[in-house]
N, C-alpha and C. Protein backbone atom coordinates (compact mmCIF):
# COMPACT_ATOMS: atom_id res chain seq x y z
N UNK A 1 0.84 -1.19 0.00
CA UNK A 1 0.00 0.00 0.00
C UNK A 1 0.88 1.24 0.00
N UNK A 2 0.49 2.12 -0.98
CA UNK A 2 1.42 3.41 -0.71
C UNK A 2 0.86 4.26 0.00
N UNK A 3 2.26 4.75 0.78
CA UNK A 3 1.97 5.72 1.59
C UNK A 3 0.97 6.85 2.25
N UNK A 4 0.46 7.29 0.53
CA UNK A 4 -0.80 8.58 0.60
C UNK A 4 -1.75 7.42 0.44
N UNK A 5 -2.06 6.40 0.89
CA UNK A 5 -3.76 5.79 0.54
C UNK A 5 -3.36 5.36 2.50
N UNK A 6 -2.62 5.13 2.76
CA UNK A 6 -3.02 4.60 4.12
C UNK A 6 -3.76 5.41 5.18
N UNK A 7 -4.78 4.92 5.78
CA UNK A 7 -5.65 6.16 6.97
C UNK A 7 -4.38 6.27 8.03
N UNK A 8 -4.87 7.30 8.85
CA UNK A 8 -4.69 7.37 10.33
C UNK A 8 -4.65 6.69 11.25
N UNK A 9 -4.15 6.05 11.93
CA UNK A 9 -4.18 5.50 13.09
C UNK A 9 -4.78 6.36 14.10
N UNK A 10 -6.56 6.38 13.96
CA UNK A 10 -7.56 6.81 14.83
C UNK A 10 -8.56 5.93 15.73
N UNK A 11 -8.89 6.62 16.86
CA UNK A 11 -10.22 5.43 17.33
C UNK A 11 -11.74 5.33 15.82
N UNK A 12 -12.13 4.00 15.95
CA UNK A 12 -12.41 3.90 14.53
C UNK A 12 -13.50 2.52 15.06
N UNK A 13 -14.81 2.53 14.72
CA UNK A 13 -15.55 1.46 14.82
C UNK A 13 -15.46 0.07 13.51
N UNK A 14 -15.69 -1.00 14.33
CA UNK A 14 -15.16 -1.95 13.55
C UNK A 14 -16.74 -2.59 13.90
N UNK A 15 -17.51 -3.06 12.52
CA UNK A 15 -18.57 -3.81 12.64
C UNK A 15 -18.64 -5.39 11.83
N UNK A 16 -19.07 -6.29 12.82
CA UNK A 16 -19.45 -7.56 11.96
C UNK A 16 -20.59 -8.32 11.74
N UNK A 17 -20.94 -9.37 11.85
CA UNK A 17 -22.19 -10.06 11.97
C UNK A 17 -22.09 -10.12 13.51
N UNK A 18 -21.92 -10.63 14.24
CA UNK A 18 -21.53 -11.11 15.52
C UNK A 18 -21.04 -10.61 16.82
N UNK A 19 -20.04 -9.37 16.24
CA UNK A 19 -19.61 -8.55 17.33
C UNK A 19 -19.12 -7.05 16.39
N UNK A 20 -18.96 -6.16 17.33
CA UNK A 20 -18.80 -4.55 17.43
C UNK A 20 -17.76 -3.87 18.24
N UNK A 21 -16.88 -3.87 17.74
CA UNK A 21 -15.55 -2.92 18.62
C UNK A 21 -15.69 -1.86 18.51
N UNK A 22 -16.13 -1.16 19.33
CA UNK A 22 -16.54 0.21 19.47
C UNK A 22 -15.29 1.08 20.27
N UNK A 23 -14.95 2.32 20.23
CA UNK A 23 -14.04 3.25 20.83
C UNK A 23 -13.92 2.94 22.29
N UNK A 24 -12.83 2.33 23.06
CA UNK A 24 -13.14 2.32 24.24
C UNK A 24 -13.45 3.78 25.15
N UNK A 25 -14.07 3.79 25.95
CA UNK A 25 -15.22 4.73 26.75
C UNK A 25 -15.05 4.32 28.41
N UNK A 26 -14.62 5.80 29.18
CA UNK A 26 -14.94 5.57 30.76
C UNK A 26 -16.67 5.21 31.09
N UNK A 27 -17.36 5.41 29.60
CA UNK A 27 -18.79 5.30 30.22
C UNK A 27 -19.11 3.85 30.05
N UNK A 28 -17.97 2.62 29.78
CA UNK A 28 -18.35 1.52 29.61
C UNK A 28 -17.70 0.74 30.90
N UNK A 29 -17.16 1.15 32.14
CA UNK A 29 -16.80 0.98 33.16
C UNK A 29 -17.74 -0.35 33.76
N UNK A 30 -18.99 0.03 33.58
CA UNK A 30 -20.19 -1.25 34.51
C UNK A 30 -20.33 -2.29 33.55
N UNK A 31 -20.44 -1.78 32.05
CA UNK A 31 -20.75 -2.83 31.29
C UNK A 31 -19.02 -4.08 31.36
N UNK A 32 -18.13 -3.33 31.28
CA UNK A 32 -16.50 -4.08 31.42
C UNK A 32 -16.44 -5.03 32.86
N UNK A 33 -16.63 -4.23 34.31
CA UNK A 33 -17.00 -4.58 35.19
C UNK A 33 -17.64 -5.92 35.12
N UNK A 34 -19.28 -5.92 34.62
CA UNK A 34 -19.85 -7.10 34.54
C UNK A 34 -18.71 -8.65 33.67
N UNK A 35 -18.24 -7.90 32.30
CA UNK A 35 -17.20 -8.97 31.97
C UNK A 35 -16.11 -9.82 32.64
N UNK A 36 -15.27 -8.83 33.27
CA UNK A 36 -14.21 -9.86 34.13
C UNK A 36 -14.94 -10.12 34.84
N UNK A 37 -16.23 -10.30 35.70
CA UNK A 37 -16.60 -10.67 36.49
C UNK A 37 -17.53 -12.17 36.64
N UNK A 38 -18.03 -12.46 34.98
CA UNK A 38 -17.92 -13.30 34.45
C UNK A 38 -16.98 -14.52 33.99
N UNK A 39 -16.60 -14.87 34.79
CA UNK A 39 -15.43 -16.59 35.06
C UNK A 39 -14.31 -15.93 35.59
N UNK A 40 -14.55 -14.37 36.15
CA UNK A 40 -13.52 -14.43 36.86
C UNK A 40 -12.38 -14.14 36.74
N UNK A 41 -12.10 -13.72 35.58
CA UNK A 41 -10.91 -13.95 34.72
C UNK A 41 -9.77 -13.11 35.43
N UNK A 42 -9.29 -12.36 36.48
CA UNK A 42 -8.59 -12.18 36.73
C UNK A 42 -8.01 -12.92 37.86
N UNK A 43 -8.37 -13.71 38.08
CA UNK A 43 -7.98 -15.07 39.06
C UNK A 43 -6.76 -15.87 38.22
N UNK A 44 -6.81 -16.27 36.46
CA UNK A 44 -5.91 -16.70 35.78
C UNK A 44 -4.42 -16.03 36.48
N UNK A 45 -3.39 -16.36 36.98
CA UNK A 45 -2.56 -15.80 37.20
C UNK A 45 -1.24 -15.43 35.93
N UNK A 46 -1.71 -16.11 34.91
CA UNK A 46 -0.75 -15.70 33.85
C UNK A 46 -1.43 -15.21 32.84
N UNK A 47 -2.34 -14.04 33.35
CA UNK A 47 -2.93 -13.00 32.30
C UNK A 47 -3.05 -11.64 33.42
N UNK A 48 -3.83 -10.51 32.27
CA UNK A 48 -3.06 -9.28 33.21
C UNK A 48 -4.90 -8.78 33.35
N UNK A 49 -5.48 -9.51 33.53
CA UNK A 49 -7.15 -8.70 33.65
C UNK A 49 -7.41 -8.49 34.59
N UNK A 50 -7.97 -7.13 34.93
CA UNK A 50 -8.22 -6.73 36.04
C UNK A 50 -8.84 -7.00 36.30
N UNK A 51 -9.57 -6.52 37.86
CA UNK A 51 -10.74 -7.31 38.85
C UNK A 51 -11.56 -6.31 38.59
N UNK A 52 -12.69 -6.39 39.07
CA UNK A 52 -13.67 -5.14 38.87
C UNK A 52 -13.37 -4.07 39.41
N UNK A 53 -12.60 -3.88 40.63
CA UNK A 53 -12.58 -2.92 41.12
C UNK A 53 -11.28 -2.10 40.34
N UNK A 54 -10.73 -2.55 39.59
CA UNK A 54 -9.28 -2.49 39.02
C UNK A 54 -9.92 -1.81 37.43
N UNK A 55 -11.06 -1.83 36.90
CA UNK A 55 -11.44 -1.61 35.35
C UNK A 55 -11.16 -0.19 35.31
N UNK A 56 -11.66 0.86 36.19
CA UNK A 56 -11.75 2.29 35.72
C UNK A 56 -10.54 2.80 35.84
N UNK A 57 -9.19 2.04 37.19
CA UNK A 57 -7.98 2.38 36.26
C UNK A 57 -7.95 1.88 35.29
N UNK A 58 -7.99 0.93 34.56
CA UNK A 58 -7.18 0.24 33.19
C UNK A 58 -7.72 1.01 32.27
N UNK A 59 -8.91 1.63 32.48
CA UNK A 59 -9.42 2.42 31.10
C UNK A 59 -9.35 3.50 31.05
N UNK A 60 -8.56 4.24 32.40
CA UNK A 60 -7.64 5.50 32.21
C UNK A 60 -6.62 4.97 31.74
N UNK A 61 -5.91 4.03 32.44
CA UNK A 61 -4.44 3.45 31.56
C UNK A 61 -4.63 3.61 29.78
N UNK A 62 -5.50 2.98 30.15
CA UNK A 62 -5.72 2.39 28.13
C UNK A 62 -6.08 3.75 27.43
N UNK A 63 -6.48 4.59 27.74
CA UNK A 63 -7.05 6.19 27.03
C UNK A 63 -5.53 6.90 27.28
N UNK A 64 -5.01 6.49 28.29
CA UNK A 64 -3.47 7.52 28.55
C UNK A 64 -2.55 6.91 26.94
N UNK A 65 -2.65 6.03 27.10
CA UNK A 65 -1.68 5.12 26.00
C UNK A 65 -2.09 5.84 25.06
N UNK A 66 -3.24 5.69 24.72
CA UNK A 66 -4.10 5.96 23.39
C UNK A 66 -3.54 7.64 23.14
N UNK A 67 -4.23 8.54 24.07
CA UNK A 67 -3.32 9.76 23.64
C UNK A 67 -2.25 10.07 23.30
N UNK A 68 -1.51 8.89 24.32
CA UNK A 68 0.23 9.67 24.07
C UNK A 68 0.76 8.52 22.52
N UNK A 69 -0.33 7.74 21.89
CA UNK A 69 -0.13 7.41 20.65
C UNK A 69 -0.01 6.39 20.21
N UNK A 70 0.85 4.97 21.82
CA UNK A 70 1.19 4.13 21.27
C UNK A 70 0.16 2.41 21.32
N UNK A 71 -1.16 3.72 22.19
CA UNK A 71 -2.75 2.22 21.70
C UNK A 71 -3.70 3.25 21.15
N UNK A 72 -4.57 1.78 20.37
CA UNK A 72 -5.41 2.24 20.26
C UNK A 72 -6.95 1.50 20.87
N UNK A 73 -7.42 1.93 21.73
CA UNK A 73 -8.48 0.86 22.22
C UNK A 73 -9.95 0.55 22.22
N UNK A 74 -10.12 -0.61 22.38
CA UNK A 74 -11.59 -0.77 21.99
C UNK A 74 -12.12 -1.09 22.89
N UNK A 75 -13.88 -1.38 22.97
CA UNK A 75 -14.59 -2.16 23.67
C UNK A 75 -15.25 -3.35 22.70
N UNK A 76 -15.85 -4.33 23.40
CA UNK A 76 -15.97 -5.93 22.37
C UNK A 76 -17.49 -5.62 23.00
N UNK A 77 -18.20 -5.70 21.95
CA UNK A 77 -19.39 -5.91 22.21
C UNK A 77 -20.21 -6.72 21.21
N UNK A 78 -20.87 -7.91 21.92
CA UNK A 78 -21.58 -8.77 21.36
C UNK A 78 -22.79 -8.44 20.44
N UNK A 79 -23.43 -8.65 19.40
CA UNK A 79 -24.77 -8.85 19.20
C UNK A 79 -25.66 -9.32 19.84
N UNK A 80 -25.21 -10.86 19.64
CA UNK A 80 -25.71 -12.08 20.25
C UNK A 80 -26.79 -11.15 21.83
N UNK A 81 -25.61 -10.67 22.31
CA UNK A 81 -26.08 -10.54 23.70
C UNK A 81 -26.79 -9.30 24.03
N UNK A 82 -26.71 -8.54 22.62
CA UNK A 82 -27.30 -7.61 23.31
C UNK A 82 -28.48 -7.11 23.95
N UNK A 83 -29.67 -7.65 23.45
CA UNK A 83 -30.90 -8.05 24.20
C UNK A 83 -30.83 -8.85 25.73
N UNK A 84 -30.18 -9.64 25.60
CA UNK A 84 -30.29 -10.42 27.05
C UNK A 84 -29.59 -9.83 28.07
N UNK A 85 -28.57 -9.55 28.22
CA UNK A 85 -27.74 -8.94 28.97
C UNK A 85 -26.77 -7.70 28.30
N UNK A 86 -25.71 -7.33 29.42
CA UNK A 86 -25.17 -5.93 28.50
C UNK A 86 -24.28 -6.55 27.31
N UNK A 87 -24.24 -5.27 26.11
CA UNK A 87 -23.94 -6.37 24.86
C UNK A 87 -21.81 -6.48 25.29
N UNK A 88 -21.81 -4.90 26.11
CA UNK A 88 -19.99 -5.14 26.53
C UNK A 88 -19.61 -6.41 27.20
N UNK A 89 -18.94 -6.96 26.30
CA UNK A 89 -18.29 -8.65 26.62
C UNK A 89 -16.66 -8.46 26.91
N UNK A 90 -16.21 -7.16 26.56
CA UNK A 90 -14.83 -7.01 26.71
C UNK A 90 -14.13 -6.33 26.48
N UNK A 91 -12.71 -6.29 26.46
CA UNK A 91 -11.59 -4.87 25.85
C UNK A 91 -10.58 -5.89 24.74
N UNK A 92 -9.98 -4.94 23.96
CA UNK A 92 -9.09 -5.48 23.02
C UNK A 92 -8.27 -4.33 22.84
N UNK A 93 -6.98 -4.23 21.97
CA UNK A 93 -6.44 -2.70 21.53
C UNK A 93 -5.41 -3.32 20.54
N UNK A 94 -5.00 -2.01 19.82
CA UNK A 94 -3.82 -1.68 19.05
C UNK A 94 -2.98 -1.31 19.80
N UNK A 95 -2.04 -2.16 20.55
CA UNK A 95 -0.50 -1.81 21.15
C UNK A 95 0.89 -1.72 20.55
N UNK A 96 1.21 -1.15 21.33
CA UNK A 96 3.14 -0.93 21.11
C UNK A 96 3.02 -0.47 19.22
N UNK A 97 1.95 0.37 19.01
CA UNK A 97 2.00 0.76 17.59
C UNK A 97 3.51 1.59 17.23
N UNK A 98 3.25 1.24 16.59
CA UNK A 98 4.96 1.79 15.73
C UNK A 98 4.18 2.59 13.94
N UNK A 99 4.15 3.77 14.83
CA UNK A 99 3.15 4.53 13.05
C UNK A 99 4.20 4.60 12.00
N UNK A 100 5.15 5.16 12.32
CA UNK A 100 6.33 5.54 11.16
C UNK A 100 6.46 4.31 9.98
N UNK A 101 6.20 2.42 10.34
CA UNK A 101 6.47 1.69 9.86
C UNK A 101 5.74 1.52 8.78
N UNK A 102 4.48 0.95 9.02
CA UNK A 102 3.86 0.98 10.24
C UNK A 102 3.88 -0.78 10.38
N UNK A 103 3.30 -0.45 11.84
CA UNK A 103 3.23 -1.81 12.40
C UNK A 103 2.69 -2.01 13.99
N UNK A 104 2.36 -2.72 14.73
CA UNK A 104 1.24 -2.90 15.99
C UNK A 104 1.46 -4.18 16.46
N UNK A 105 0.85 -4.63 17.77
CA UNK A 105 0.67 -5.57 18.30
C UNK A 105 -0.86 -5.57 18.49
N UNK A 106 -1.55 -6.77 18.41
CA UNK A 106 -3.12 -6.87 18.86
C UNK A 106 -2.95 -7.56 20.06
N UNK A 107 -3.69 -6.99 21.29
CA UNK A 107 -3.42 -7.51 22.47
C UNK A 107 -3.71 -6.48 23.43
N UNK A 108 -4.07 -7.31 25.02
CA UNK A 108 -4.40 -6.65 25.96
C UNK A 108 -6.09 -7.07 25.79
N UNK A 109 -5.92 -8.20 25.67
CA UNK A 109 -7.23 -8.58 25.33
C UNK A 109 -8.38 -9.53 26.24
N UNK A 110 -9.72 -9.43 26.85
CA UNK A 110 -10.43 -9.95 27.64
C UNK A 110 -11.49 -10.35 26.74
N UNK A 111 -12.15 -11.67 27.46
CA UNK A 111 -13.76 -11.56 26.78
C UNK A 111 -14.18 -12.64 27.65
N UNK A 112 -15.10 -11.87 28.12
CA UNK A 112 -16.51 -12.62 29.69
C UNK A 112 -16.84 -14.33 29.01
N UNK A 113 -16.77 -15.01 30.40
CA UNK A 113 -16.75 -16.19 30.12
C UNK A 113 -17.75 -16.76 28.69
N UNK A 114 -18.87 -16.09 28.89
CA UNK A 114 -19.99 -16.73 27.79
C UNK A 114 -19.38 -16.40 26.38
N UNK A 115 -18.72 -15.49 26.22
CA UNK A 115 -18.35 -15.31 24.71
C UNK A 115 -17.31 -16.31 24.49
N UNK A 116 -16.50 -16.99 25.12
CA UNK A 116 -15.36 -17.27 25.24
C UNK A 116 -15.43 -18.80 24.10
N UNK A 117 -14.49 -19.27 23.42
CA UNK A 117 -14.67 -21.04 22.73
C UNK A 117 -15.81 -20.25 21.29
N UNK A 118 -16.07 -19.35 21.18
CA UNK A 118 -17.34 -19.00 19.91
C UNK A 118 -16.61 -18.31 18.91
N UNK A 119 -17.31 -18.14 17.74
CA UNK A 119 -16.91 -17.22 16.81
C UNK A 119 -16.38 -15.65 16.59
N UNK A 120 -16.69 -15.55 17.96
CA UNK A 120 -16.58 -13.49 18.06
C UNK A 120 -15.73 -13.53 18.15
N UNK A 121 -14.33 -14.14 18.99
CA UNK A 121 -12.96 -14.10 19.11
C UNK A 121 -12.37 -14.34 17.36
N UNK A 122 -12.79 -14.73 16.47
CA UNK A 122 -12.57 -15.37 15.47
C UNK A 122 -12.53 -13.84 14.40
N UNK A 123 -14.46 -13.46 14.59
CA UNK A 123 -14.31 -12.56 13.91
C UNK A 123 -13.97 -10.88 14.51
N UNK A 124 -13.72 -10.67 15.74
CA UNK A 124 -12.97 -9.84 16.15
C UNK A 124 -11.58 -9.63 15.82
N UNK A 125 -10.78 -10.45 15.57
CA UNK A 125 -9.77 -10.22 14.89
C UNK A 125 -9.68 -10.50 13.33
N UNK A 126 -10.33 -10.74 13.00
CA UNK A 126 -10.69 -10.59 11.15
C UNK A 126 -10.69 -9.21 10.95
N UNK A 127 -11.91 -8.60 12.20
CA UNK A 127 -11.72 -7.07 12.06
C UNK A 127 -10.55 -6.03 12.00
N UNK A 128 -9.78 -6.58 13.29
CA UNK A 128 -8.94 -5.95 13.58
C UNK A 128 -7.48 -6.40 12.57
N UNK A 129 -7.60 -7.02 12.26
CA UNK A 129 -6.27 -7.16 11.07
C UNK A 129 -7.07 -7.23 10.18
N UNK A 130 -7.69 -7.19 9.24
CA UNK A 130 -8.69 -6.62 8.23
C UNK A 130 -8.02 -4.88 7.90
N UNK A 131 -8.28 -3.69 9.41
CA UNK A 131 -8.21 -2.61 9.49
C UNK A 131 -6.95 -2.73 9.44
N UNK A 132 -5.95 -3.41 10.22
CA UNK A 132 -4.71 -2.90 10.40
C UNK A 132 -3.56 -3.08 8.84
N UNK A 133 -3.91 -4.19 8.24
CA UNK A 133 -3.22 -4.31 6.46
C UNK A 133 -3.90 -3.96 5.73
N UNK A 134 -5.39 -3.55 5.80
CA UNK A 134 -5.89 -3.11 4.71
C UNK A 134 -6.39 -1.57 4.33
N UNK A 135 -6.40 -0.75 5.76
CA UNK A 135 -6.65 0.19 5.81
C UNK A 135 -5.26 1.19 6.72
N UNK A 136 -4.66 0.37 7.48
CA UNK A 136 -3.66 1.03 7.72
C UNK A 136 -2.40 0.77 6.97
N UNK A 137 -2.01 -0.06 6.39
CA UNK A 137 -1.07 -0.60 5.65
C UNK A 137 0.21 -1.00 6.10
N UNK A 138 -0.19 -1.92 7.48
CA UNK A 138 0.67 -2.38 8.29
C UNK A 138 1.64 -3.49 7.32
N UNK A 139 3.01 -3.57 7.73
CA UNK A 139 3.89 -4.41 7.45
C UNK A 139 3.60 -5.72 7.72
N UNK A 140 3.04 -5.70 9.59
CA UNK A 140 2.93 -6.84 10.27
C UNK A 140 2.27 -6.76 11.05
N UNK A 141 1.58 -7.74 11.92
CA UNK A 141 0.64 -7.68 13.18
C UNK A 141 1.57 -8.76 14.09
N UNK A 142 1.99 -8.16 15.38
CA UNK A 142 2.65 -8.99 16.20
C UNK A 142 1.21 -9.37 17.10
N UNK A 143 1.39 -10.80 18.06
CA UNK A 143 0.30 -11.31 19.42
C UNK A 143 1.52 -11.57 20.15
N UNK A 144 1.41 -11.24 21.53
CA UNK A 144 2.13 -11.62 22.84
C UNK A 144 1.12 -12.40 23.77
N UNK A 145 1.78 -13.78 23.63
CA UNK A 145 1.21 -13.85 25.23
C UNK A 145 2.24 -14.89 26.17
N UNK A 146 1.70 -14.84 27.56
CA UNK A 146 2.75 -15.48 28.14
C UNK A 146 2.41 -17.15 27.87
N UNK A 147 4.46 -17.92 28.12
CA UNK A 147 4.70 -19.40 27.68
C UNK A 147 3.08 -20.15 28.00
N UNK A 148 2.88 -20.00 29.48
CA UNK A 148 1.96 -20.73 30.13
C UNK A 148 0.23 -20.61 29.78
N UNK A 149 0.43 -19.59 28.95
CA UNK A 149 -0.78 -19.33 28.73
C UNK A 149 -1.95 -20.09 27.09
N UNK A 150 -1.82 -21.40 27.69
CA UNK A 150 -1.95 -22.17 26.28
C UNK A 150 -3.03 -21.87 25.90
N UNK A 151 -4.09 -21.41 26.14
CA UNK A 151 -5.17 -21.61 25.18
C UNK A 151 -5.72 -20.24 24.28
N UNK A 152 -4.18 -19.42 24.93
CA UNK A 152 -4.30 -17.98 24.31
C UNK A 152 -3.21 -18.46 22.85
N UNK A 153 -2.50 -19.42 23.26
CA UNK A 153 -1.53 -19.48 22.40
C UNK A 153 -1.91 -20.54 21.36
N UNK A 154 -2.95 -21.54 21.64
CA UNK A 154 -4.13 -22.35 20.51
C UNK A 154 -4.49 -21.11 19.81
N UNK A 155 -5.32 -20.58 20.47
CA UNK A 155 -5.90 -19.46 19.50
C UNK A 155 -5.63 -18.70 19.15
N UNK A 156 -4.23 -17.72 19.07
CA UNK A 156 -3.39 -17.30 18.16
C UNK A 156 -3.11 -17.91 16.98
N UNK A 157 -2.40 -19.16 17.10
CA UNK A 157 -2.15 -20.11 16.49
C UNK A 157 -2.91 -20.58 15.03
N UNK A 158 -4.47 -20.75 16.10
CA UNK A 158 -5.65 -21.30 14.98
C UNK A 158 -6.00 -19.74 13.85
N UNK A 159 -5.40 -18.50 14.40
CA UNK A 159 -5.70 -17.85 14.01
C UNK A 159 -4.70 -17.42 12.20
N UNK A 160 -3.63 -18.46 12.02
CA UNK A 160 -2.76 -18.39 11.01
C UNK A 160 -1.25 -17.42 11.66
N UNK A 161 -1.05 -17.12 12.65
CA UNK A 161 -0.08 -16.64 13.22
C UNK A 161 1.01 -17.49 13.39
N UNK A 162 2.32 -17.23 13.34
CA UNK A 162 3.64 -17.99 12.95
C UNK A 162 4.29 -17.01 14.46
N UNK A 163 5.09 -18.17 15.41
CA UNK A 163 5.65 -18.18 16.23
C UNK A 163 7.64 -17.27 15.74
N UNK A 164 7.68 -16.25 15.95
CA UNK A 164 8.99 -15.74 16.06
C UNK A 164 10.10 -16.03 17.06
N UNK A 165 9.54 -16.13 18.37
CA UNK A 165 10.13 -16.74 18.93
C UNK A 165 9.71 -16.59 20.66
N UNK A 166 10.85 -16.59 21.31
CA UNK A 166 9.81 -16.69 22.98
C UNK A 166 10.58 -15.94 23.76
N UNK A 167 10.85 -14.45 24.53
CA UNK A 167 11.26 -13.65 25.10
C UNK A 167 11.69 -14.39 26.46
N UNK A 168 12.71 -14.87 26.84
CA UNK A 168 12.53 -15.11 28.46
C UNK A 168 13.31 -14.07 29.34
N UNK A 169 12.41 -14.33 30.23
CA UNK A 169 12.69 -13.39 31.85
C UNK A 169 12.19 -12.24 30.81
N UNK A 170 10.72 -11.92 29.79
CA UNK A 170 10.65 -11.21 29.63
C UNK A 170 10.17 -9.85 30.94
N UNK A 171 9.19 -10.47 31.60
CA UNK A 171 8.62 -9.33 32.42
C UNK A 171 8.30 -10.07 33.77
N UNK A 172 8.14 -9.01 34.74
CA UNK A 172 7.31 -10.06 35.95
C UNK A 172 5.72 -9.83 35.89
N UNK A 173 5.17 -11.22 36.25
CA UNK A 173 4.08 -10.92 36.65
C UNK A 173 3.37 -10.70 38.00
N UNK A 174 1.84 -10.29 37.78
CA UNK A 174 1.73 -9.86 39.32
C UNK A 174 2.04 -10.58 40.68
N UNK A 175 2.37 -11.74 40.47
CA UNK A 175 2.57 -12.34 41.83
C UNK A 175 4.28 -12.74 42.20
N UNK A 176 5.16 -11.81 41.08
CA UNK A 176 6.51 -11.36 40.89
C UNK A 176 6.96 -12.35 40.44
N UNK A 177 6.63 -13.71 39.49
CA UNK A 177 6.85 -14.82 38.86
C UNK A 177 7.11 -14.13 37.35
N UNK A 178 8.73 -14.34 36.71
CA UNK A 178 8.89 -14.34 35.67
C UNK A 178 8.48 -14.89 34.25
N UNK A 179 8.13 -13.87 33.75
CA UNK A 179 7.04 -14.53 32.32
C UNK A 179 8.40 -14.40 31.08
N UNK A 180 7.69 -15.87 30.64
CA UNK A 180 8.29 -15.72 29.23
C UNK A 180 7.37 -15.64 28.15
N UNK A 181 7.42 -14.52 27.27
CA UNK A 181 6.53 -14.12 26.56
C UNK A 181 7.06 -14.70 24.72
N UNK A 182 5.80 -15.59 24.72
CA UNK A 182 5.57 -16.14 23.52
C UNK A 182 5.39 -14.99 22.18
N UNK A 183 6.18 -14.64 21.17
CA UNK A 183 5.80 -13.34 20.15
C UNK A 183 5.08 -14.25 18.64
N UNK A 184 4.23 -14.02 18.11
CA UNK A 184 3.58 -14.28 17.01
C UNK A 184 3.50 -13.39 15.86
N UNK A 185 3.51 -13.20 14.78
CA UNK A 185 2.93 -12.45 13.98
C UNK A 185 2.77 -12.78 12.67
N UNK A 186 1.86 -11.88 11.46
CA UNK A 186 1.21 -12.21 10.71
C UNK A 186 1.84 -11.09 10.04
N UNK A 187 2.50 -11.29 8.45
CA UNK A 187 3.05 -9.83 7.53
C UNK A 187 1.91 -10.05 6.45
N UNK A 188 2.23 -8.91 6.06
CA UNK A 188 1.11 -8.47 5.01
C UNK A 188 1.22 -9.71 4.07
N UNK A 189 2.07 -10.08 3.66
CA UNK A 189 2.55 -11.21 2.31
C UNK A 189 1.39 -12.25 2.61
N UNK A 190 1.60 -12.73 4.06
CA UNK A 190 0.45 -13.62 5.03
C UNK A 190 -0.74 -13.71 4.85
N UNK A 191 -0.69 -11.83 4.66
CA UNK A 191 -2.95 -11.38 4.85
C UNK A 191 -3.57 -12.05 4.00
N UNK A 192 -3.44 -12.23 2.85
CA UNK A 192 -5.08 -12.68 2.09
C UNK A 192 -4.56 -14.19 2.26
N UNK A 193 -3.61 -15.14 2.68
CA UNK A 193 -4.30 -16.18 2.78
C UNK A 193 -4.57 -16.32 4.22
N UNK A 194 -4.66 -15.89 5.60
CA UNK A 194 -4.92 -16.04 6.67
C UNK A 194 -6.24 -15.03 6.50
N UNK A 195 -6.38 -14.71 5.42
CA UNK A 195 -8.02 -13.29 5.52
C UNK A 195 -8.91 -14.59 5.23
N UNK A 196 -8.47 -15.62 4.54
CA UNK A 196 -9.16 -16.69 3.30
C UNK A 196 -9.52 -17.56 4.90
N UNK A 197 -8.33 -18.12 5.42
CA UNK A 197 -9.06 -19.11 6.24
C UNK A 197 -9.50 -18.66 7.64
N UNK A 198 -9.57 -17.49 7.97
CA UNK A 198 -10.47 -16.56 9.35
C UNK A 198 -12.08 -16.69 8.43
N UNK A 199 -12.58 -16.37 7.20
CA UNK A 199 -13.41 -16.36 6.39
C UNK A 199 -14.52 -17.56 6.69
N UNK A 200 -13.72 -18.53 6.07
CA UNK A 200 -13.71 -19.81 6.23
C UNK A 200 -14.03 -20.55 7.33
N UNK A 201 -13.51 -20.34 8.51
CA UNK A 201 -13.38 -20.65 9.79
C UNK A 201 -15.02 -20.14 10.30
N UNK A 202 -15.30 -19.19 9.64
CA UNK A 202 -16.49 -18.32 10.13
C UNK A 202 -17.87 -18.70 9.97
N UNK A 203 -17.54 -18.91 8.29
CA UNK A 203 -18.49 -19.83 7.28
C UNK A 203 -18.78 -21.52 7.98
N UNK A 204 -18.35 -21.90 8.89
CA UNK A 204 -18.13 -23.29 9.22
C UNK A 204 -18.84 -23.08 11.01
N UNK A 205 -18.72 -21.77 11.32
CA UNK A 205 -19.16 -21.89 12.40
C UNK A 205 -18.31 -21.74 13.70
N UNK A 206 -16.59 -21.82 13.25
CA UNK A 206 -15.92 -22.71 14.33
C UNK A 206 -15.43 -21.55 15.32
N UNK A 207 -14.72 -21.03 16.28
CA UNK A 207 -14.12 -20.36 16.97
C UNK A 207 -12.30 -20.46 16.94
């Protein structure tokens, strides 16, 4: 993609059949709240999700990032759910963006137990690398997650992502236990056949 056709790296709504990444918002605090609070998810000790009482920092955190340039963040909101309960199922973002390249990490990512094993994880990131090579004209899309964290690292994986390699003694985590952080990513050369089988994957139903 040349240069003058690529957009901005702006907050920017992303719509599908299934789910809606909308601009993350301090006014989505109760609806986020209700999510980790759903299986709990900050009990996992080798992930970084906050507890409920912990959301309205992270979404000053996540808006601080966002200004000073280097996220961009969303909220995950279901269809499915939106009638029954609140449709906010979660957070996702554009991290450690690198505009000059360009290039990003997708990550920093939650979603409330009921969404979890379904298609929205599937086509939430169709979206989000969809936007990031086709409208931003990213080089590459990096995923981090930590060694131990296998079923983040299945579903990276299932997602057409190629293992670079594995950071150790990258960082500590909260209970001061050293993480080694697994790096993934997807280059543009990649996109239309990993666009073909996210498609595919969708068409079939699978997560």
């Amino acid at each position: 993609m040349a240069e003058a056709d690529r957009e901005p790296i702006r907050p920017v709504s992303l719509t599908g059949k299934t789910v809606e990444l909308v601009p993350l918002s301090a006014d989505h605090a109760e609806g986020l709240k209700a999510a980790v609070a759903d299986g709990r998810l900050w009990e996992l000790w080798y992930t970084s999700v906050p507890s409920p009482d912990q959301v309205q920092a992270e979404i000053a955190r996540r808006l601080a990032l966002q200004e000073a340039g280097s996220m961009l963040a969303f909220t995950v909101l279901s269809k499915a759910a939106a009638h029954a309960q609140s449709p906010i199922v979660g957070m996702t973002t554009y991290m450690n963006i690198d505009a000059a390249t360009p290039r990003l990490e997708i990550g920093s990512t939650f979603y409330a137990r009921r969404v979890q094993r379904t298609p929205l994880n599937t086509e939430a990131k169709l979206l989000l690398l969809g936007h990031a090579f086709d409208r931003l004209g990213c080089l590459a899309v990096e995923f981090r997650t930590h060694f131990f964290n296998q079923q983040s690292r299945r579903a990276i994986e299932r997602l057409g992502a190629k293992l670079d390699g594995v950071l150790r003694s990258h960082q500590k985590t909260a209970n001061g236990a050293l993480r080694d952080t697994c790096v993934y990513s997807i280059t543009a050369a990649e996109w239309p056949a990993v666009r073909a089988h996210l498609a595919f994957q969708l068409e079939r139903g699978r997560d």
